[in-house]
N, C-alpha and C. Protein backbone atom coordinates (compact mmCIF):
# COMPACT_ATOMS: atom_id res chain seq x y z
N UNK A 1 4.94 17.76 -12.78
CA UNK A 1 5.41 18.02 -11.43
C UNK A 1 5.83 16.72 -10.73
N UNK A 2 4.93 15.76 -10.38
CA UNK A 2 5.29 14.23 -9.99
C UNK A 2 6.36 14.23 -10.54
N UNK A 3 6.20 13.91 -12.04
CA UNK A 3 7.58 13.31 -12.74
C UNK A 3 8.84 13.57 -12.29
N UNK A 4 9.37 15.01 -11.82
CA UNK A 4 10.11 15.48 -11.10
C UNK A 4 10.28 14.94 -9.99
N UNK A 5 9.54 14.97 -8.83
CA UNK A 5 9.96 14.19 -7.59
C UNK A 5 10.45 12.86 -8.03
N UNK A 6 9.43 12.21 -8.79
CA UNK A 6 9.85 10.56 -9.03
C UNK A 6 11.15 10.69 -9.20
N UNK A 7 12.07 11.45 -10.43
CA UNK A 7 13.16 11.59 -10.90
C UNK A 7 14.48 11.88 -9.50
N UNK A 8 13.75 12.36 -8.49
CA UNK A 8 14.61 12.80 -7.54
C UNK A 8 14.60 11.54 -5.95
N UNK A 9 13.71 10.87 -6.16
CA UNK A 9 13.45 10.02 -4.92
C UNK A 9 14.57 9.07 -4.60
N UNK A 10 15.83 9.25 -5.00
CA UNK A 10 16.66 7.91 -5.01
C UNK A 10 18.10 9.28 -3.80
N UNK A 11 17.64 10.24 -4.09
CA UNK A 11 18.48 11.31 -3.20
C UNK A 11 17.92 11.31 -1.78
N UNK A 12 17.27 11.16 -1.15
CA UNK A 12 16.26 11.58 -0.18
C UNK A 12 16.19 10.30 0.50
N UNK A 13 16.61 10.20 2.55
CA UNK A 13 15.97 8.65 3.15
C UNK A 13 14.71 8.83 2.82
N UNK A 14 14.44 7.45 3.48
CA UNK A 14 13.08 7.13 3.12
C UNK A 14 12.87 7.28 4.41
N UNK A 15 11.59 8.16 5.09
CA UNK A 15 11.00 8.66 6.67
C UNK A 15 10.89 7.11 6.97
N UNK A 16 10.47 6.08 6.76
CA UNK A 16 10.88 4.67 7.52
C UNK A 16 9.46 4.55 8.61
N UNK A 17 10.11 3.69 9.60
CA UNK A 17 9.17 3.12 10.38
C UNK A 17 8.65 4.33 11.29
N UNK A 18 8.82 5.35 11.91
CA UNK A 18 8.63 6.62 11.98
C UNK A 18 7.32 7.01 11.63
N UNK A 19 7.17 6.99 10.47
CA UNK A 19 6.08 7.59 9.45
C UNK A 19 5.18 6.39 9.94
N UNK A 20 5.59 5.39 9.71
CA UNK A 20 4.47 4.37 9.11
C UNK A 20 4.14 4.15 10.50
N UNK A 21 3.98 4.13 11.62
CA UNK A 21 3.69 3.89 12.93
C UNK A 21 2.85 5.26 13.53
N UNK A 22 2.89 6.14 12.62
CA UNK A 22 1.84 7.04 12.60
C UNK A 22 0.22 6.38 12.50
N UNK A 23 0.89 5.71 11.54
CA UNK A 23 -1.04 5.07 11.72
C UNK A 23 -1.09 3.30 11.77
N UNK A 24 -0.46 3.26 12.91
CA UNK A 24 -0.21 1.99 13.46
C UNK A 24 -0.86 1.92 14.54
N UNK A 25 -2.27 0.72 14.47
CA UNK A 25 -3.06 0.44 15.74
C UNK A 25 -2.26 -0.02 16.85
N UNK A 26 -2.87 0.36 18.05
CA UNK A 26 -1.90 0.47 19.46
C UNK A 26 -2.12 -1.12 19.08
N UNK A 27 -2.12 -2.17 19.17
CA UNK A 27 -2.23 -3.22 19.57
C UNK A 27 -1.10 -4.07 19.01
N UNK A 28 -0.49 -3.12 17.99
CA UNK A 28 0.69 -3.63 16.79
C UNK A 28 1.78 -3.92 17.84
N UNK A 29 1.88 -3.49 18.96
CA UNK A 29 2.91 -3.59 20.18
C UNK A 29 3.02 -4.76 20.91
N UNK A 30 1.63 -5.22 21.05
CA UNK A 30 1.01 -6.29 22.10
C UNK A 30 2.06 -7.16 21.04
N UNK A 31 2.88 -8.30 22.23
CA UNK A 31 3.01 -9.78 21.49
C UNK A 31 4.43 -9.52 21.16
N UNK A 32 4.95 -8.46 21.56
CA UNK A 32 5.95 -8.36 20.48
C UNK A 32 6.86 -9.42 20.35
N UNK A 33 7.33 -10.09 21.45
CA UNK A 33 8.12 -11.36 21.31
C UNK A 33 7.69 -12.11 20.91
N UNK A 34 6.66 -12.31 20.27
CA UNK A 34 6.00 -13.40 19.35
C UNK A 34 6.19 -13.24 18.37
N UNK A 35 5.96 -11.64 17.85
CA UNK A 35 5.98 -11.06 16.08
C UNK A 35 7.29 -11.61 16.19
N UNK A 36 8.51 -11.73 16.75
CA UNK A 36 9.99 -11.50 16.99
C UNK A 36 9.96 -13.05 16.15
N UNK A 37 9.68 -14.04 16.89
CA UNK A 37 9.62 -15.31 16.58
C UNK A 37 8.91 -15.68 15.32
N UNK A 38 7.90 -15.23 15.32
CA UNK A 38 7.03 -15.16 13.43
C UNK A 38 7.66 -14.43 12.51
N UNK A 39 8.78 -13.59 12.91
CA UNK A 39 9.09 -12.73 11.57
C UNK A 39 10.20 -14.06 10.81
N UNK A 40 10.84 -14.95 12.31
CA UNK A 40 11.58 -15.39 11.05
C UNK A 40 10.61 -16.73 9.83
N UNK A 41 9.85 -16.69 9.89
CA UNK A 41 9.15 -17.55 9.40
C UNK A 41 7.98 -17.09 8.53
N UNK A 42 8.01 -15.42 8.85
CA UNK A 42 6.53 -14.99 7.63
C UNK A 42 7.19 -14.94 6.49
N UNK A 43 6.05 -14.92 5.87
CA UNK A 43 5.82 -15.06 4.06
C UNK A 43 5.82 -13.68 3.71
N UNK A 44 6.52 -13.44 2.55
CA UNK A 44 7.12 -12.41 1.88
C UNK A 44 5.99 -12.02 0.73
N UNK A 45 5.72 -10.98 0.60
CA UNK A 45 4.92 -10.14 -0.19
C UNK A 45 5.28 -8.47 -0.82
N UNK A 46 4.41 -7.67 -2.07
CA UNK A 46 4.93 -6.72 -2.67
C UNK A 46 3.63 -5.87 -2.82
N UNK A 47 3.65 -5.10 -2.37
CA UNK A 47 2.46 -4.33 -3.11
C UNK A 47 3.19 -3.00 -3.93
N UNK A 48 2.61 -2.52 -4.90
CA UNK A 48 2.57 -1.14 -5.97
C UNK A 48 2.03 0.16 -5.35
N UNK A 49 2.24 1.04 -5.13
CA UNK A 49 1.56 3.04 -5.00
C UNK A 49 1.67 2.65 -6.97
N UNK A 50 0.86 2.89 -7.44
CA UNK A 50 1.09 3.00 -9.08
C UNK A 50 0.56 4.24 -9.21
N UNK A 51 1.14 4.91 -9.78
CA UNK A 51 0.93 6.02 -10.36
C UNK A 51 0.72 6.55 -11.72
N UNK A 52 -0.05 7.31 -12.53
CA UNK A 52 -0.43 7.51 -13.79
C UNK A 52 -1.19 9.17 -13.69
N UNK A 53 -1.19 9.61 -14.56
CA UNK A 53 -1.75 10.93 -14.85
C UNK A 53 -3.17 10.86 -15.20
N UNK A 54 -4.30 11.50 -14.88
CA UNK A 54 -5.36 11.95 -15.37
C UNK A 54 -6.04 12.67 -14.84
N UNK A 55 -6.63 13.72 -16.36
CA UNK A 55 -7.34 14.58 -15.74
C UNK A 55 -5.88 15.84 -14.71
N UNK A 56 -4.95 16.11 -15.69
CA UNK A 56 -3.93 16.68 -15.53
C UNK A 56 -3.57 16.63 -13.95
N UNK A 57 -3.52 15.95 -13.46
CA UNK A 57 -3.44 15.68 -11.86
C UNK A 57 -2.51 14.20 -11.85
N UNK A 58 -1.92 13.95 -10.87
CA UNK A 58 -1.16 12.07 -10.66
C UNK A 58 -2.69 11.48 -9.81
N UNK A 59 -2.44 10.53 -10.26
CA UNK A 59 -3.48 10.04 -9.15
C UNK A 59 -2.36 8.29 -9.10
N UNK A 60 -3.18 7.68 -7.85
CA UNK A 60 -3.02 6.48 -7.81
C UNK A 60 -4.03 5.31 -7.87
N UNK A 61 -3.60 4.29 -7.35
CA UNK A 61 -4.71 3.36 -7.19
C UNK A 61 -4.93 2.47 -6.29
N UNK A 62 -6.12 2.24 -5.50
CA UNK A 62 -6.16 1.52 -4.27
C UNK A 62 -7.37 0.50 -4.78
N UNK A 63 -7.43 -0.40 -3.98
CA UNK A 63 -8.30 -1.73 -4.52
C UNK A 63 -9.13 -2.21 -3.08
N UNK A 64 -10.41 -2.52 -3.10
CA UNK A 64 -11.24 -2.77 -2.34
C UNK A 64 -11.36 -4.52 -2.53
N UNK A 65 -10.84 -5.41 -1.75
CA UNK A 65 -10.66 -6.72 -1.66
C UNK A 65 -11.58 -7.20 -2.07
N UNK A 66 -12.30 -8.64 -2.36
CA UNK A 66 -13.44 -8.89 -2.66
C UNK A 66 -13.84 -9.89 -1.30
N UNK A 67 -14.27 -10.33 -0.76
CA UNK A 67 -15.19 -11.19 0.11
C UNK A 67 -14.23 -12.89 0.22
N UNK A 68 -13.59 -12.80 0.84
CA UNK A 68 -12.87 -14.06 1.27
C UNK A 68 -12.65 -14.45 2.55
N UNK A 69 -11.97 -16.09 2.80
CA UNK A 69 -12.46 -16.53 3.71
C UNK A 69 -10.49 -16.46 4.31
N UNK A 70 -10.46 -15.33 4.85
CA UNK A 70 -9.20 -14.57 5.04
C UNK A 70 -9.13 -12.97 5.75
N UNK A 71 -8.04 -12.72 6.66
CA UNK A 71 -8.02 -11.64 7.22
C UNK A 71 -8.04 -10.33 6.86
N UNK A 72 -8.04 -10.39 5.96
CA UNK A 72 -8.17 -8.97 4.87
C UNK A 72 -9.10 -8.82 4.05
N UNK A 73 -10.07 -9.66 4.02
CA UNK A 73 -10.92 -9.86 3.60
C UNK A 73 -11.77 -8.33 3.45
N UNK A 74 -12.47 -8.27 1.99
CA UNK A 74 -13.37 -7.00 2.35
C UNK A 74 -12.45 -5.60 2.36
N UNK A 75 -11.05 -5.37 2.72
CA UNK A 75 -10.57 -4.12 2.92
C UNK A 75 -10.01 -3.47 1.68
N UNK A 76 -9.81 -1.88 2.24
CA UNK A 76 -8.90 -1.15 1.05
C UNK A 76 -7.40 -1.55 1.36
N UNK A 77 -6.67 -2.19 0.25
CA UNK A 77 -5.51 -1.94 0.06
C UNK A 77 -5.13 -1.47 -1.25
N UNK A 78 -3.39 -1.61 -1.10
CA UNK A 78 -2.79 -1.24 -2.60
C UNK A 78 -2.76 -2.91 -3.04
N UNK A 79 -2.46 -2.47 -4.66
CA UNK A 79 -2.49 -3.99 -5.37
C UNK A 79 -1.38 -4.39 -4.95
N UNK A 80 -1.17 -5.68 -5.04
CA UNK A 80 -0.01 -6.58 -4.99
C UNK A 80 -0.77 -8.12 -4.27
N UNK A 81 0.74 -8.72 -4.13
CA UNK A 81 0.13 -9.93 -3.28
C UNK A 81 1.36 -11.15 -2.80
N UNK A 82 0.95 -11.80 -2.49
CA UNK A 82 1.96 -12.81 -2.57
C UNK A 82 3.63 -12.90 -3.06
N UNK A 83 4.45 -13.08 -3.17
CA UNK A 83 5.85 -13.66 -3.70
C UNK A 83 5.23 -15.16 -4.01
N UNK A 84 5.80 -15.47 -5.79
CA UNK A 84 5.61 -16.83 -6.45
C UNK A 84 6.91 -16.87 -6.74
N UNK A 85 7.17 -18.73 -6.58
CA UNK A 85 8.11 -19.16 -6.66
C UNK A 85 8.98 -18.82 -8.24
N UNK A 86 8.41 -18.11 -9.14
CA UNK A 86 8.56 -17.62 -10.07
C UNK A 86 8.99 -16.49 -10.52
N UNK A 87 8.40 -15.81 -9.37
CA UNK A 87 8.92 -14.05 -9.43
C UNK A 87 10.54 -14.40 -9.58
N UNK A 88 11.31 -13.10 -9.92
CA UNK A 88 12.78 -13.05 -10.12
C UNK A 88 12.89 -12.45 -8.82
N UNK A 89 12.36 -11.33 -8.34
CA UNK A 89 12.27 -10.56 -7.69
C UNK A 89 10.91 -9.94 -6.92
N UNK A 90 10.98 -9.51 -5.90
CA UNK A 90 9.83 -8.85 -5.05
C UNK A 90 9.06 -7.54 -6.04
N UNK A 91 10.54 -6.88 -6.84
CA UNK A 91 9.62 -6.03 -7.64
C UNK A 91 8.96 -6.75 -8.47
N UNK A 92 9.26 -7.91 -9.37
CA UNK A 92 8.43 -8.66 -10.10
C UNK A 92 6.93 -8.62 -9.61
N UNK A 93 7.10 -9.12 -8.33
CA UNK A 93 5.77 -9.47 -7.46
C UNK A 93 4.71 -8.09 -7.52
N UNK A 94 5.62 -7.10 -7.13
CA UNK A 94 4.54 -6.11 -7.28
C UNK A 94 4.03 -5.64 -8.79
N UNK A 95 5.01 -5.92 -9.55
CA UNK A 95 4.40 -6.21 -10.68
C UNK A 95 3.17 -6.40 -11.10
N UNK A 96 3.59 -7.75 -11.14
CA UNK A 96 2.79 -8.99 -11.55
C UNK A 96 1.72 -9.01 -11.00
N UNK A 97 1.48 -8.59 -9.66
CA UNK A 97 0.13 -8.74 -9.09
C UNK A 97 -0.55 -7.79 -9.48
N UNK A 98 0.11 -6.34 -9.82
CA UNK A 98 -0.58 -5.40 -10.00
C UNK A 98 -1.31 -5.49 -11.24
N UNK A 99 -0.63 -6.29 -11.96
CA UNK A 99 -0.70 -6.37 -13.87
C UNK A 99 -2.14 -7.48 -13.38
N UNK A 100 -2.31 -8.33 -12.70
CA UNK A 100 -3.12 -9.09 -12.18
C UNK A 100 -4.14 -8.68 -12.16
N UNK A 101 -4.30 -7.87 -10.97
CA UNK A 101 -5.30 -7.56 -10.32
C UNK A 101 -6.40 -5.96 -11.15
N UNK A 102 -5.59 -5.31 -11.58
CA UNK A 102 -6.24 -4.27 -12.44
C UNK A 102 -6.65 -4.80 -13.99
N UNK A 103 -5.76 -5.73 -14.34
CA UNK A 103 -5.84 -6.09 -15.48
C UNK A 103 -5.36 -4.85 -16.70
N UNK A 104 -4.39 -4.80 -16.13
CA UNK A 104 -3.66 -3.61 -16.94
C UNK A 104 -2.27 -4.35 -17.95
N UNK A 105 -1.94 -3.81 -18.63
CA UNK A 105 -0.38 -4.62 -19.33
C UNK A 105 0.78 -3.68 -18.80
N UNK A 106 1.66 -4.16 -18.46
CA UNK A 106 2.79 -3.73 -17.08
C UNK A 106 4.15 -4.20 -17.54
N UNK A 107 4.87 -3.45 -17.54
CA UNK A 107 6.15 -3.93 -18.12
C UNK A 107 7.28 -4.33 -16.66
N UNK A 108 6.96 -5.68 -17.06
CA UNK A 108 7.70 -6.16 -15.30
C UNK A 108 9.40 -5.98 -15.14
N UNK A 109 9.49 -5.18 -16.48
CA UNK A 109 11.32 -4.31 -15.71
C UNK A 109 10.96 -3.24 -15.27
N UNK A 110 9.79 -2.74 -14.98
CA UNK A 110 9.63 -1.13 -14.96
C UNK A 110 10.55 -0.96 -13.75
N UNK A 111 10.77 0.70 -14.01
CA UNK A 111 11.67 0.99 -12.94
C UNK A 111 11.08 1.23 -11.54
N UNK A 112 11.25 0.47 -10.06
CA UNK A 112 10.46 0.99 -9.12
C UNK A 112 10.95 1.85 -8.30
N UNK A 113 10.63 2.39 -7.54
CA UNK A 113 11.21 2.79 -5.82
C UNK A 113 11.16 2.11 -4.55
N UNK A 114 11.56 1.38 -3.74
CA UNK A 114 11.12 0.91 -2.79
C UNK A 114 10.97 1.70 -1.31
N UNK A 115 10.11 1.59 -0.76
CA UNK A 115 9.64 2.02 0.54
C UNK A 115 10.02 0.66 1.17
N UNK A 116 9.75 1.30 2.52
CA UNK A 116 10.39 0.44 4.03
C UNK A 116 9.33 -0.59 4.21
N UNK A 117 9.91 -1.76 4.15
CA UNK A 117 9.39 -2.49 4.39
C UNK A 117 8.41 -3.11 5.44
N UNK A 118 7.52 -3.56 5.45
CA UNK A 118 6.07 -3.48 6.60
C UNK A 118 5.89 -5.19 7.06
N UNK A 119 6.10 -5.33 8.12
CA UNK A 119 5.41 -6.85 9.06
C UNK A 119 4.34 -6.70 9.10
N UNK A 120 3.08 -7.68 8.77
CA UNK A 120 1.90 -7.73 9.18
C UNK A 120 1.07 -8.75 10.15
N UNK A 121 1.16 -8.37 11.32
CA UNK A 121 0.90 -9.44 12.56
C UNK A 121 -0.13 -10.63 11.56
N UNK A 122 -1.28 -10.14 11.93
CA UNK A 122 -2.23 -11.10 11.58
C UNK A 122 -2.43 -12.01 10.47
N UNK A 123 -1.73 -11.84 9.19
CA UNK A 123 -1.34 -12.70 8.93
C UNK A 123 -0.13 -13.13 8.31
N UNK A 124 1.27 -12.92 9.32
CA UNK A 124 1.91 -12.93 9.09
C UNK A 124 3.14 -12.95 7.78
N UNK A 125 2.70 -11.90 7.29
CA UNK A 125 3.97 -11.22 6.07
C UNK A 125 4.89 -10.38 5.86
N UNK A 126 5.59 -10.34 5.79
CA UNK A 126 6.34 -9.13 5.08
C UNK A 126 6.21 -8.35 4.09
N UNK A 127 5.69 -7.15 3.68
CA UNK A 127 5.51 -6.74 2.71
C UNK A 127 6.42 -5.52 2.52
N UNK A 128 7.08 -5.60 1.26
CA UNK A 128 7.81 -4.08 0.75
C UNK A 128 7.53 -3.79 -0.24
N UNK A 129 6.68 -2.51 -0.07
CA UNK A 129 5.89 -1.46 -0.83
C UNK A 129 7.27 -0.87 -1.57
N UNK A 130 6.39 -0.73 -2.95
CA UNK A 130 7.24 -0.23 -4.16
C UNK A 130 5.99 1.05 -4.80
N UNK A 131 7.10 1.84 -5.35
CA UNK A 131 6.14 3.43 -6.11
C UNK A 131 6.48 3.44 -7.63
N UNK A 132 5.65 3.55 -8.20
CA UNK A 132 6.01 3.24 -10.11
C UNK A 132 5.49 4.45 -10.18
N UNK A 133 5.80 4.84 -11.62
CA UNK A 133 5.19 5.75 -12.07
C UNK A 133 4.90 5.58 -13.69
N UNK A 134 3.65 5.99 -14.04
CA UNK A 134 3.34 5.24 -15.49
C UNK A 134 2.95 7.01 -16.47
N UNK A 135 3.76 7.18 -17.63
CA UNK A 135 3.36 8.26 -18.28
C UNK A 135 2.32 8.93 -19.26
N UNK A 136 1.23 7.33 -18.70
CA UNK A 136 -0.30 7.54 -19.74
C UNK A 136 -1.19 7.27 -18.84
N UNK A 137 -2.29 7.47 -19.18
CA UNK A 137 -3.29 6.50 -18.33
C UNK A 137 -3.72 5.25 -18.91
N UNK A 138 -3.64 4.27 -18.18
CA UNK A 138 -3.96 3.32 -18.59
C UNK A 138 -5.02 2.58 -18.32
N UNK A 139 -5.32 1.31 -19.37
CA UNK A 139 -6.58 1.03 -19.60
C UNK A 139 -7.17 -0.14 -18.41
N UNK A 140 -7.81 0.01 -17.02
CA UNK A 140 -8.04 -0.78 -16.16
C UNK A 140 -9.28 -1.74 -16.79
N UNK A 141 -9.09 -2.75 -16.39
CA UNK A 141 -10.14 -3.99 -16.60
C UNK A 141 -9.75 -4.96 -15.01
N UNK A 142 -10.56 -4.35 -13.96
CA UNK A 142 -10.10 -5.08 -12.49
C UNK A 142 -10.32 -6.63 -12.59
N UNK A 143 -10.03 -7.38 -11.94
CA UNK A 143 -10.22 -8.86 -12.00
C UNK A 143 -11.45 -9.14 -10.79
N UNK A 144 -12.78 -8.95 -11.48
CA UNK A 144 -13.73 -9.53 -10.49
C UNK A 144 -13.66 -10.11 -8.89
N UNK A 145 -12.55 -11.17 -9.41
CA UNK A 145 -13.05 -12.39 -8.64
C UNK A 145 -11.57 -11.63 -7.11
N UNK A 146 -11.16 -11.26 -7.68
CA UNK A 146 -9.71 -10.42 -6.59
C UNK A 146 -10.24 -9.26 -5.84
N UNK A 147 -10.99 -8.33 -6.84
CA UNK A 147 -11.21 -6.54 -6.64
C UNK A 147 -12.85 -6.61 -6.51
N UNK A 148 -13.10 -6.02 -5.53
CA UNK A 148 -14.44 -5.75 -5.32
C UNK A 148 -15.09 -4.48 -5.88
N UNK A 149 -13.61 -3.44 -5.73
CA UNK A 149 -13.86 -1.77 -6.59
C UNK A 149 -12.67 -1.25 -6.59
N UNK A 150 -12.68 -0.62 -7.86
CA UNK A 150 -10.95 -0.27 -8.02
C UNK A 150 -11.32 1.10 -7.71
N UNK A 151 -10.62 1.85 -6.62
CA UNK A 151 -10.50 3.04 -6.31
C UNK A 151 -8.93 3.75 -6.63
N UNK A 152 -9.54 5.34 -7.22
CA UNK A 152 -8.56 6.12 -8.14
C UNK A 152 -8.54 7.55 -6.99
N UNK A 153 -7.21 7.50 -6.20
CA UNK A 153 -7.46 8.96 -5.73
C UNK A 153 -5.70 9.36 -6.51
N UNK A 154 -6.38 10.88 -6.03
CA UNK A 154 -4.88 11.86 -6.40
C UNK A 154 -3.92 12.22 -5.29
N UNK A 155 -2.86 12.59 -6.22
CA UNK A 155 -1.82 12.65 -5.22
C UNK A 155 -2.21 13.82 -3.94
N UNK A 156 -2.47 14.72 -4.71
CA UNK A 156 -3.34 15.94 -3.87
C UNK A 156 -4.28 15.59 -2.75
N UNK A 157 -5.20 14.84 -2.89
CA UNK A 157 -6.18 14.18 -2.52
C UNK A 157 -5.99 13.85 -1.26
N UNK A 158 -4.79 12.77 -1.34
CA UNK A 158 -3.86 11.94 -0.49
C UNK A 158 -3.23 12.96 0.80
N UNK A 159 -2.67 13.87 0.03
CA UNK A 159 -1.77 14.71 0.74
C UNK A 159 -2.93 15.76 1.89
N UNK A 160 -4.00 15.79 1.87
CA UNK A 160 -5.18 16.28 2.80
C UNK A 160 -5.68 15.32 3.20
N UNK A 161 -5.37 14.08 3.66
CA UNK A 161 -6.16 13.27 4.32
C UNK A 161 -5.29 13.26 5.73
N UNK A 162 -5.97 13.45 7.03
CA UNK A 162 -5.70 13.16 8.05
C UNK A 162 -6.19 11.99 8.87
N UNK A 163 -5.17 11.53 9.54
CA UNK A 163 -5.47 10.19 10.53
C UNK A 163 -6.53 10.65 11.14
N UNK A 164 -7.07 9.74 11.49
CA UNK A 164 -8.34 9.69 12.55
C UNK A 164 -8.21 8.77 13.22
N UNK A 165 -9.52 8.27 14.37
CA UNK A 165 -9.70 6.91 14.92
C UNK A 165 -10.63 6.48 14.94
N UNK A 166 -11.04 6.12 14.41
CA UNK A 166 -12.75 4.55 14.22
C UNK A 166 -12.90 3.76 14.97
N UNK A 167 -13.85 3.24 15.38
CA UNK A 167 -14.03 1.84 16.08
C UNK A 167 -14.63 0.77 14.72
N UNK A 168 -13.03 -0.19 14.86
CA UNK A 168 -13.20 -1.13 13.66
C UNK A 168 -13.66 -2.29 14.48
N UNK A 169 -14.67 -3.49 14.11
CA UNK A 169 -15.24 -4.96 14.81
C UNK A 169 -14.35 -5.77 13.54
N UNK A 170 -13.50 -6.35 13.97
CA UNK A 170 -13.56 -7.66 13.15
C UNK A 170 -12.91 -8.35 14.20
N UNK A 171 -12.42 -9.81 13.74
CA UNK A 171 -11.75 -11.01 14.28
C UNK A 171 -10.57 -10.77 14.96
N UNK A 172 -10.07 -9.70 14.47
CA UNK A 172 -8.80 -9.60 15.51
C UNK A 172 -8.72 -8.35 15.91
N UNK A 173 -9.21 -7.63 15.57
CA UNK A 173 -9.89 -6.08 16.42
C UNK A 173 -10.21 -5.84 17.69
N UNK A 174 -10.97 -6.74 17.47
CA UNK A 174 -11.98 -6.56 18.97
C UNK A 174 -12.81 -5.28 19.48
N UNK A 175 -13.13 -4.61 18.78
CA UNK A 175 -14.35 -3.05 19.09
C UNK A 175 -13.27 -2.21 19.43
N UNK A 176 -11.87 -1.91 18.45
CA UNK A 176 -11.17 -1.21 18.85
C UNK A 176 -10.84 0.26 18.36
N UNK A 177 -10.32 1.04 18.92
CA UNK A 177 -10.26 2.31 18.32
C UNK A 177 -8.92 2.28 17.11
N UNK A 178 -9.13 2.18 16.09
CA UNK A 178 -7.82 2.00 15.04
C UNK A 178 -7.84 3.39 13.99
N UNK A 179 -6.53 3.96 14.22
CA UNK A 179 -6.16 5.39 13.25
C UNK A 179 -6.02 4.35 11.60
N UNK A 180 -7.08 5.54 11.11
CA UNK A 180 -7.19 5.07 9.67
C UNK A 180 -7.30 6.50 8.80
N UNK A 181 -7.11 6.58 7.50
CA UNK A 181 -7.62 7.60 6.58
C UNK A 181 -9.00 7.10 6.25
N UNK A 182 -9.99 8.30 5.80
CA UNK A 182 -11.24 8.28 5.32
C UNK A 182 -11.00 8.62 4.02
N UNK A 183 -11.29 7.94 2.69
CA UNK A 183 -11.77 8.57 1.35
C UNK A 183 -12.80 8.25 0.74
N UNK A 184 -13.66 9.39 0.61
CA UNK A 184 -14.77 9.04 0.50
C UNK A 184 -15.74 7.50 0.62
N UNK A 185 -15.59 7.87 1.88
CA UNK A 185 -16.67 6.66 2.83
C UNK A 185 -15.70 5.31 2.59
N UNK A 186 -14.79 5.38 2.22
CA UNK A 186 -13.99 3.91 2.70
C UNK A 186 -13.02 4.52 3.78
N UNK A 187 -12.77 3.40 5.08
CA UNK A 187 -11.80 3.32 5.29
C UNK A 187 -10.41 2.54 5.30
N UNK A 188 -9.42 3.30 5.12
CA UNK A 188 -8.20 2.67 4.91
C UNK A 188 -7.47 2.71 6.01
N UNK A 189 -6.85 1.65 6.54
CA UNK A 189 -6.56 1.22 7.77
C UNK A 189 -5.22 0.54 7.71
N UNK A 190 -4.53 -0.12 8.83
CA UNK A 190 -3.58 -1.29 8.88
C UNK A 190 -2.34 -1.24 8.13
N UNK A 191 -1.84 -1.75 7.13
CA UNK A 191 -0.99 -1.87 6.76
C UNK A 191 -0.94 -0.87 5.88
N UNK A 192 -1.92 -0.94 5.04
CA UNK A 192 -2.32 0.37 3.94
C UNK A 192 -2.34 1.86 4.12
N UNK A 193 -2.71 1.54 5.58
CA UNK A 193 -2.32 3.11 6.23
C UNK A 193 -1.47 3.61 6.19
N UNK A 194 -0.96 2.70 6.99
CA UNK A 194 0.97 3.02 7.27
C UNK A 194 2.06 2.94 6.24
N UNK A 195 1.52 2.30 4.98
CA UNK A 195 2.47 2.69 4.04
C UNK A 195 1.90 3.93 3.22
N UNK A 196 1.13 4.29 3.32
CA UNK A 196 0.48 5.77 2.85
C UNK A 196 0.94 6.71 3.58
N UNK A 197 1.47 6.44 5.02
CA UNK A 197 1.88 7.19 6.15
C UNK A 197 2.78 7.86 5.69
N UNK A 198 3.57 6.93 4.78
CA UNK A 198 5.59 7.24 4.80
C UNK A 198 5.20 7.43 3.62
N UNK A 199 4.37 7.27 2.47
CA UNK A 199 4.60 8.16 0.95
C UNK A 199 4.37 9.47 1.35
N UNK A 200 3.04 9.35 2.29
CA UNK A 200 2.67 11.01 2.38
C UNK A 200 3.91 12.44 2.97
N UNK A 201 5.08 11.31 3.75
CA UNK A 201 6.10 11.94 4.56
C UNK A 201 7.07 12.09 3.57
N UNK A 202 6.99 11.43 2.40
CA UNK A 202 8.21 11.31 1.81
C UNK A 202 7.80 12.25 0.20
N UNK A 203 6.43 12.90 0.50
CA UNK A 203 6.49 13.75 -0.56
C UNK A 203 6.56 15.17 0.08
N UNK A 204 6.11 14.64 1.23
CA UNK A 204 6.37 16.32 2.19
C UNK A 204 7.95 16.98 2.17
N UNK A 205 8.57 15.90 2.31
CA UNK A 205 9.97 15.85 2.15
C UNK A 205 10.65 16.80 0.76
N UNK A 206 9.94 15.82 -0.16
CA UNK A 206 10.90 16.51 -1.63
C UNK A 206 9.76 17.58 -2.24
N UNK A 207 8.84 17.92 -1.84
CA UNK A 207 8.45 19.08 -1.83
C UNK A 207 8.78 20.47 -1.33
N UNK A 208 9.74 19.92 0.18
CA UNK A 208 10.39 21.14 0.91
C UNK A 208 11.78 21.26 0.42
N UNK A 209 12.33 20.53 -0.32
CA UNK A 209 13.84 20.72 -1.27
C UNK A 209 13.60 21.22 -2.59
């Protein structure tokens, strides 16, 4: 069934900033003439939605950060990371980090999809989320010292999770009320949200065609 949509996603916009501002903390507003001035100067980044079959279902994969002395520290995101002066390309990047960070073997021509690209105030990046799709399951070995817990949900899974609002404490929070998804007892928040925002819109989409 996936395989099908995947095959069809290049027909269809992409729901865009729209979607992803669905679960965008009010505070993403504050400053804006500043983000204006930092965008031309943030650092470029890629993260993966990777996709694989098991247990006759798609599932994906999300990654629980490990403990660093950094703003993201500790959270759920998707794999990826950085742009190296090496990558060919941003899809490389999501690649490569992904092949990284799961410790999986990744064929860095694979074919991707790209989603709308995401600013991240706090520490200033750009990130454009890419969707793979892989036709086995494959063999994870996470990288300790990167992944704190490699989390596996399904596409299904995904598609019943509703926004909420939490009161998140960290450094640039401040005891605030922030729309996040719950899966099982993690929350996923911020950037990760909001690009989950626009997959979740963009399968609602080619599900109704």
């Amino acid at each position: 069934m996936f395989v099908e949509l995947f095959s069809k996603l290049s027909y269809f916009p992409l729901p865009g900033k729209k979607a992803q501002l669905k679960a965008a903390p009010a505070n993403r507003f504050k400053n804006i003439s500043k983000n204006v001035i930092n965008l031309k100067r943030a650092k470029k980044a890629a993260v993966l939605i990777y996709c694989y079959p098991k247990k006759e279902k798609t599932y994906f994969s999300l990654i629980k950060r490990s403990n660093y002395n950094g703003v993201h520290s500790g959270q759920i995101s998707l794999p990826g990371g950085k742009f190296d002066k090496n990558d060919s390309s941003f899809k490389e990047t999501a690649l490569r980090e992904c092949g990284e960070e799961l410790g999986i073997n990744i064929d860095l021509k694979k074919d991707l999809f790209a989603l709308t690209p995401l600013y991240i105030p706090p520490s200033n990046f750009i990130v454009t989320p890419y969707l793979a799709y892989e036709n086995f399951y494959p063999k994870f070995n996470p990288d300790s010292r990167e992944v704190a817990l490699h989390i596996e949900i399904s596409i299904e899974e995904l598609k019943k999770l509703k926004i909420e609002k939490k009161i998140l404490i960290n450094e640039y929070q401040n005891d605030s009320l922030i729309p996040c998804y719950t899966y099982k007892g993690h929350i996923i928040w911020g950037a990760t949200a909001m690009i989950l925002s626009e997959f979740k819109s963009l399968l609602a989409s080619l599900e109704l065609n």
